[in-house]
C-alpha atoms as a PDB file:
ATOM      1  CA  UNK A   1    -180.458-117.582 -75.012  1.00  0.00           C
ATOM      2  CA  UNK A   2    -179.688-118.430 -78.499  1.00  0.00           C
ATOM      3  CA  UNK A   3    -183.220-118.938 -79.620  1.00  0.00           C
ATOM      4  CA  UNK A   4    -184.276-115.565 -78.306  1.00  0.00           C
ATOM      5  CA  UNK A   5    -181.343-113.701 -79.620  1.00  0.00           C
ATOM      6  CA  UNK A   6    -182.243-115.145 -82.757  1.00  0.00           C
ATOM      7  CA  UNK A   7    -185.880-115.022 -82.663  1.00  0.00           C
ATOM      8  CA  UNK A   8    -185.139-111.046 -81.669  1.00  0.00           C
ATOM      9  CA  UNK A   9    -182.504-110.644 -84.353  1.00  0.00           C
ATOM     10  CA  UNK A  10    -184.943-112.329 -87.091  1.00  0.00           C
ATOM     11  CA  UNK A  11    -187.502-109.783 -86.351  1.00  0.00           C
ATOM     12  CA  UNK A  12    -185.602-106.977 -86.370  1.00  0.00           C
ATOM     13  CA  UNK A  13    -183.876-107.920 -89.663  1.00  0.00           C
ATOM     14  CA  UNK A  14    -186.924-107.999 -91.469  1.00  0.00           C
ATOM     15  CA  UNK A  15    -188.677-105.254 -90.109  1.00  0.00           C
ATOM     16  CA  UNK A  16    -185.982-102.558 -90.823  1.00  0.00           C
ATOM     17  CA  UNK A  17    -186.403-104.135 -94.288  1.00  0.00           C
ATOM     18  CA  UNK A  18    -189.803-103.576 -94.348  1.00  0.00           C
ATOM     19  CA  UNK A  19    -189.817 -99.914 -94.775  1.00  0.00           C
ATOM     20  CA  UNK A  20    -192.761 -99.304 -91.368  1.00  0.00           C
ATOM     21  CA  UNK A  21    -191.616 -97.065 -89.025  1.00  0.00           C
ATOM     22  CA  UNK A  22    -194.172 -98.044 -86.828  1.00  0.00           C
ATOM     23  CA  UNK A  23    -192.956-101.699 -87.471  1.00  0.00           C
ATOM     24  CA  UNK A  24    -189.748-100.981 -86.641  1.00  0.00           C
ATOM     25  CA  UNK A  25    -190.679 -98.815 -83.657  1.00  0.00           C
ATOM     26  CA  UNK A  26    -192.440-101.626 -82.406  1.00  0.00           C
ATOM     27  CA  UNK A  27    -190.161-104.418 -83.040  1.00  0.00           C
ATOM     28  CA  UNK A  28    -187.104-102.649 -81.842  1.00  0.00           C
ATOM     29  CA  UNK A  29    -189.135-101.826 -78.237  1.00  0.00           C
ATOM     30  CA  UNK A  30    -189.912-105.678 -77.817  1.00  0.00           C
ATOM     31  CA  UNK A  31    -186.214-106.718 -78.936  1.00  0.00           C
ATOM     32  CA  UNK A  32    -184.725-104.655 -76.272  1.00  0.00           C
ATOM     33  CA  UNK A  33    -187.295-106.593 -73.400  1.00  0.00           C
ATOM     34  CA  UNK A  34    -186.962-109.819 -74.625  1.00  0.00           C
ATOM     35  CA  UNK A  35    -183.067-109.153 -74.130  1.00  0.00           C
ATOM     36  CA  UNK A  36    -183.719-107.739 -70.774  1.00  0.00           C
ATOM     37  CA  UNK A  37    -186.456-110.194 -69.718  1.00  0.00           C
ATOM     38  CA  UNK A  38    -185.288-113.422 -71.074  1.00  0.00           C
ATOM     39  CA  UNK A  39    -181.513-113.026 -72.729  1.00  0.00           C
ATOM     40  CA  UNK A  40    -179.799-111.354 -69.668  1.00  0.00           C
ATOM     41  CA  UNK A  41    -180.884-113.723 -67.043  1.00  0.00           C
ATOM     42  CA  UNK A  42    -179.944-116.450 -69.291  1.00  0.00           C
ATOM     43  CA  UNK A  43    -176.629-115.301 -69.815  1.00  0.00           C
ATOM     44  CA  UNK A  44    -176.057-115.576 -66.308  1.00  0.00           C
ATOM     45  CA  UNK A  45    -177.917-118.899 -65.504  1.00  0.00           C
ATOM     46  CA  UNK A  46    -176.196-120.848 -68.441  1.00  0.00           C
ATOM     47  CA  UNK A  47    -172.507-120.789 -67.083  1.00  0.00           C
ATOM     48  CA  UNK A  48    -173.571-121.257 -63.572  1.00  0.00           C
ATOM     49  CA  UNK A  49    -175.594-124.696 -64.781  1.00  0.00           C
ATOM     50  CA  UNK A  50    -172.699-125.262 -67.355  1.00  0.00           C
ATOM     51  CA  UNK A  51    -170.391-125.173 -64.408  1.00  0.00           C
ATOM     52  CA  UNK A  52    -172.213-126.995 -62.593  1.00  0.00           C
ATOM     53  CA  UNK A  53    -173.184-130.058 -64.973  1.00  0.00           C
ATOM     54  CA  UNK A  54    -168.983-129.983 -65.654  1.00  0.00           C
ATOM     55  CA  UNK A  55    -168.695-130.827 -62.107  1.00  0.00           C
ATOM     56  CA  UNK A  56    -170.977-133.250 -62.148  1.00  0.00           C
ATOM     57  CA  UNK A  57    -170.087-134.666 -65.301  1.00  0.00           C
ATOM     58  CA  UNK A  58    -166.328-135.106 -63.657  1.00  0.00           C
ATOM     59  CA  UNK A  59    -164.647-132.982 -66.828  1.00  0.00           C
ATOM     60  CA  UNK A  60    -161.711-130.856 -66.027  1.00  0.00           C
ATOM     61  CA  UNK A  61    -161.826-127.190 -66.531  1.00  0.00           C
ATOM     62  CA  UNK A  62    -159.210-127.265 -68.886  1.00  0.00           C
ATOM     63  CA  UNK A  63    -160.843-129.839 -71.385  1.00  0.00           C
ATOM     64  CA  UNK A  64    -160.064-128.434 -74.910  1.00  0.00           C
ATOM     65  CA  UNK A  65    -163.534-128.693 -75.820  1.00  0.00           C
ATOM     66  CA  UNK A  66    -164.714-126.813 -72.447  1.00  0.00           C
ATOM     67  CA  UNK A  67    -161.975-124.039 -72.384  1.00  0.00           C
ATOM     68  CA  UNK A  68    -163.159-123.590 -76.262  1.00  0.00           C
ATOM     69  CA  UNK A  69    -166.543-122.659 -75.415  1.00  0.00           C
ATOM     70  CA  UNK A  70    -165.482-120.478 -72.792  1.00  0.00           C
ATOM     71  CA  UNK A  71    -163.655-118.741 -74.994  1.00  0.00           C
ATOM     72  CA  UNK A  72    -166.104-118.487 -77.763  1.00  0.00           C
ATOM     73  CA  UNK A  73    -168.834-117.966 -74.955  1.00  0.00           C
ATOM     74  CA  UNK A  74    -166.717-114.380 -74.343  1.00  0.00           C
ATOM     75  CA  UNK A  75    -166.599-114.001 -77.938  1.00  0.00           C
ATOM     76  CA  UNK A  76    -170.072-113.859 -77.703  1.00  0.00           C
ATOM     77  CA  UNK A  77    -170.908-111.774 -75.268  1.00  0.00           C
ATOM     78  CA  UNK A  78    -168.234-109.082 -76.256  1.00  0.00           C
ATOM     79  CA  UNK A  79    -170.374-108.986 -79.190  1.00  0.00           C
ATOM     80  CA  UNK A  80    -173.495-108.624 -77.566  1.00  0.00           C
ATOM     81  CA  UNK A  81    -172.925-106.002 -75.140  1.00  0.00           C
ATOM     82  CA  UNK A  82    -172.365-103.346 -77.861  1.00  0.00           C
ATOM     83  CA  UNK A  83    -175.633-105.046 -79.982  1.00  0.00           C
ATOM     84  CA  UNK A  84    -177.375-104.568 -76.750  1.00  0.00           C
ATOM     85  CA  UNK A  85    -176.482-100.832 -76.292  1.00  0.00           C
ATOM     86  CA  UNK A  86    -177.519-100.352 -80.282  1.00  0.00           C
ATOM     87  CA  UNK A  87    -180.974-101.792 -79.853  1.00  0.00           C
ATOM     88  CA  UNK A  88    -181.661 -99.653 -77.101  1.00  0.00           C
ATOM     89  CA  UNK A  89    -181.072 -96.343 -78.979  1.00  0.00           C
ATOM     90  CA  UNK A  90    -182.604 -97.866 -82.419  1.00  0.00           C
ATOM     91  CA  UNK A  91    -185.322 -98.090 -80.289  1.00  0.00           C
ATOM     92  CA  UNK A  92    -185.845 -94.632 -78.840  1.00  0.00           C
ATOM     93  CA  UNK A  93    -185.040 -93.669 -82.494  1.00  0.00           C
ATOM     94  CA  UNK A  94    -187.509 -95.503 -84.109  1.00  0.00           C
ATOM     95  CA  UNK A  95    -190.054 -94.289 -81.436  1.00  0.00           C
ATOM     96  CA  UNK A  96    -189.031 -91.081 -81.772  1.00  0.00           C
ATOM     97  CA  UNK A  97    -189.712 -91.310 -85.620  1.00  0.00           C
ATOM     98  CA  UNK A  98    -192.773 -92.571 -85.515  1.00  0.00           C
ATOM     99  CA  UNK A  99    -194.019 -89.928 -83.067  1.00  0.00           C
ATOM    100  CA  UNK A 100    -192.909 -87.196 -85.593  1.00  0.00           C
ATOM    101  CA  UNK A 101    -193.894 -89.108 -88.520  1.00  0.00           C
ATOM    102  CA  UNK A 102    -190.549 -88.277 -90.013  1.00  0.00           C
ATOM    103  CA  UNK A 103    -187.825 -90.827 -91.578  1.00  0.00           C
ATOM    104  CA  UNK A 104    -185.400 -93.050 -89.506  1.00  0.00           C
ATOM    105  CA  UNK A 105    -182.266 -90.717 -89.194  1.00  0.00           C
ATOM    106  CA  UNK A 106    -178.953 -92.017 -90.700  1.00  0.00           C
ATOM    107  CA  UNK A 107    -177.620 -92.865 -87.489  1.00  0.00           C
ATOM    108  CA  UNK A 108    -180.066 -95.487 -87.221  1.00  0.00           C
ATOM    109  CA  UNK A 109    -179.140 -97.159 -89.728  1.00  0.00           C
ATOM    110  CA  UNK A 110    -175.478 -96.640 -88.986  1.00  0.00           C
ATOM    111  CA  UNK A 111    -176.238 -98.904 -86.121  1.00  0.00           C
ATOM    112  CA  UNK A 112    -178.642-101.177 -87.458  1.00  0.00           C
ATOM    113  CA  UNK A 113    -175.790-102.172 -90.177  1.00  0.00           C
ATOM    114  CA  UNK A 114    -173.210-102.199 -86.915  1.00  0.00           C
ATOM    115  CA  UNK A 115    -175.670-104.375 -84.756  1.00  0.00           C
ATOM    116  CA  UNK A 116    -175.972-106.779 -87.685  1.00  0.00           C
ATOM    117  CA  UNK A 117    -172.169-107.279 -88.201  1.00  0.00           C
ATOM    118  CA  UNK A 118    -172.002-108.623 -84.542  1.00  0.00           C
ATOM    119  CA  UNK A 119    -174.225-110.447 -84.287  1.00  0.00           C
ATOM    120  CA  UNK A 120    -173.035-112.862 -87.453  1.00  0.00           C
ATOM    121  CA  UNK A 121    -169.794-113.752 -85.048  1.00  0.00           C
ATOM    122  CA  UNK A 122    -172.351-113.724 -81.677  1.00  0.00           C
ATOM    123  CA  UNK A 123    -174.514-117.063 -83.488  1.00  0.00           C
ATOM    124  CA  UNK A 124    -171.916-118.637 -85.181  1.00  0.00           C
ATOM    125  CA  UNK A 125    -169.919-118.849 -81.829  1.00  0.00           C
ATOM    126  CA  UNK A 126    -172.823-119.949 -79.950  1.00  0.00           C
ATOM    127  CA  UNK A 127    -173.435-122.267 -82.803  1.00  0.00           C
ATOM    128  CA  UNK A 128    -170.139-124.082 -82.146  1.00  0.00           C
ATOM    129  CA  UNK A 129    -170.620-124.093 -78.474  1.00  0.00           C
ATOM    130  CA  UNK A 130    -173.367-126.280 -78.854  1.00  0.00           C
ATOM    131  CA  UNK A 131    -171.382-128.781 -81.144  1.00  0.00           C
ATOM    132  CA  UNK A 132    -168.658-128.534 -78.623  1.00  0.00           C
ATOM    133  CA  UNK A 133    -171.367-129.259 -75.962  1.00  0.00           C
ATOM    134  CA  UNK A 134    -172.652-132.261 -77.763  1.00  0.00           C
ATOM    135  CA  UNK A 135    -169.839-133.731 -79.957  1.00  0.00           C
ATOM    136  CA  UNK A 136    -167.152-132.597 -77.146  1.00  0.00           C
ATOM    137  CA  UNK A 137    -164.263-133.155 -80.106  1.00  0.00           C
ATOM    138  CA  UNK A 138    -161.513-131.768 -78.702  1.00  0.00           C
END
């Protein structure tokens, strides 16, 4: 999950910086399947195995270290519903653009600057899960 989103993110980053619609068209449309192909079933296998290797590990729910990643682990994914819903419509945007051969409107970059912002808070929580998950500090 956290390789992907990053991988994703990197790309993304770089080619709205790049200045090619058609980069960014492309890009944007292979973001939005990686996060459908390979990010959303993730997010759905990785608590279930978490859970799991809790139980077998015999820690309690309520381990500091455990109800911290939970917590971050929302964190996280309250950030990347909304990044989620952005890439989507920078993508039919970018598309769009590239079809006309006219400029990225405003509101794309309204959202680019918007999917950004979350998803600083979306690594560096996921980022701290895995300490948690190795260090277990707490």
């Amino acid at each position: 999950m956290v390789g992907t989103g990053f991988g994703t993110a990197f790309y993304l980053f770089f080619a709205n910086r790049s200045g090619s619609i058609e980069a960014i068209a492309v890009v944007s449309r292979l973001v939005v399947r990686a996060d459908w192909w390979f990010t959303t079933p993730t997010v759905i296998v990785q608590p279930l195995s978490g859970a799991y290797m809790i139980y077998l590990a015999g820690f309690p729910l309520d381990t500091p270290w455990i109800v911290a990643s939970l917590a971050l682990y929302a964190l996280a994914g309250a950030c990347w519903l909304p990044v989620v819903w952005y890439q989507v419509r920078m993508g039919k945007m970018a598309a769009a653009a590239f079809e006309r051969k006219s400029e990225l409107p405003n509101l794309y970059w309204m959202y680019a600057r918007r999917w950004e912002l979350l998803g600083y808070p979306a690594f560096c929580a996921m980022a701290a899960i895995y300490f948690f998950m190795v260090a277990k500090p707490l």
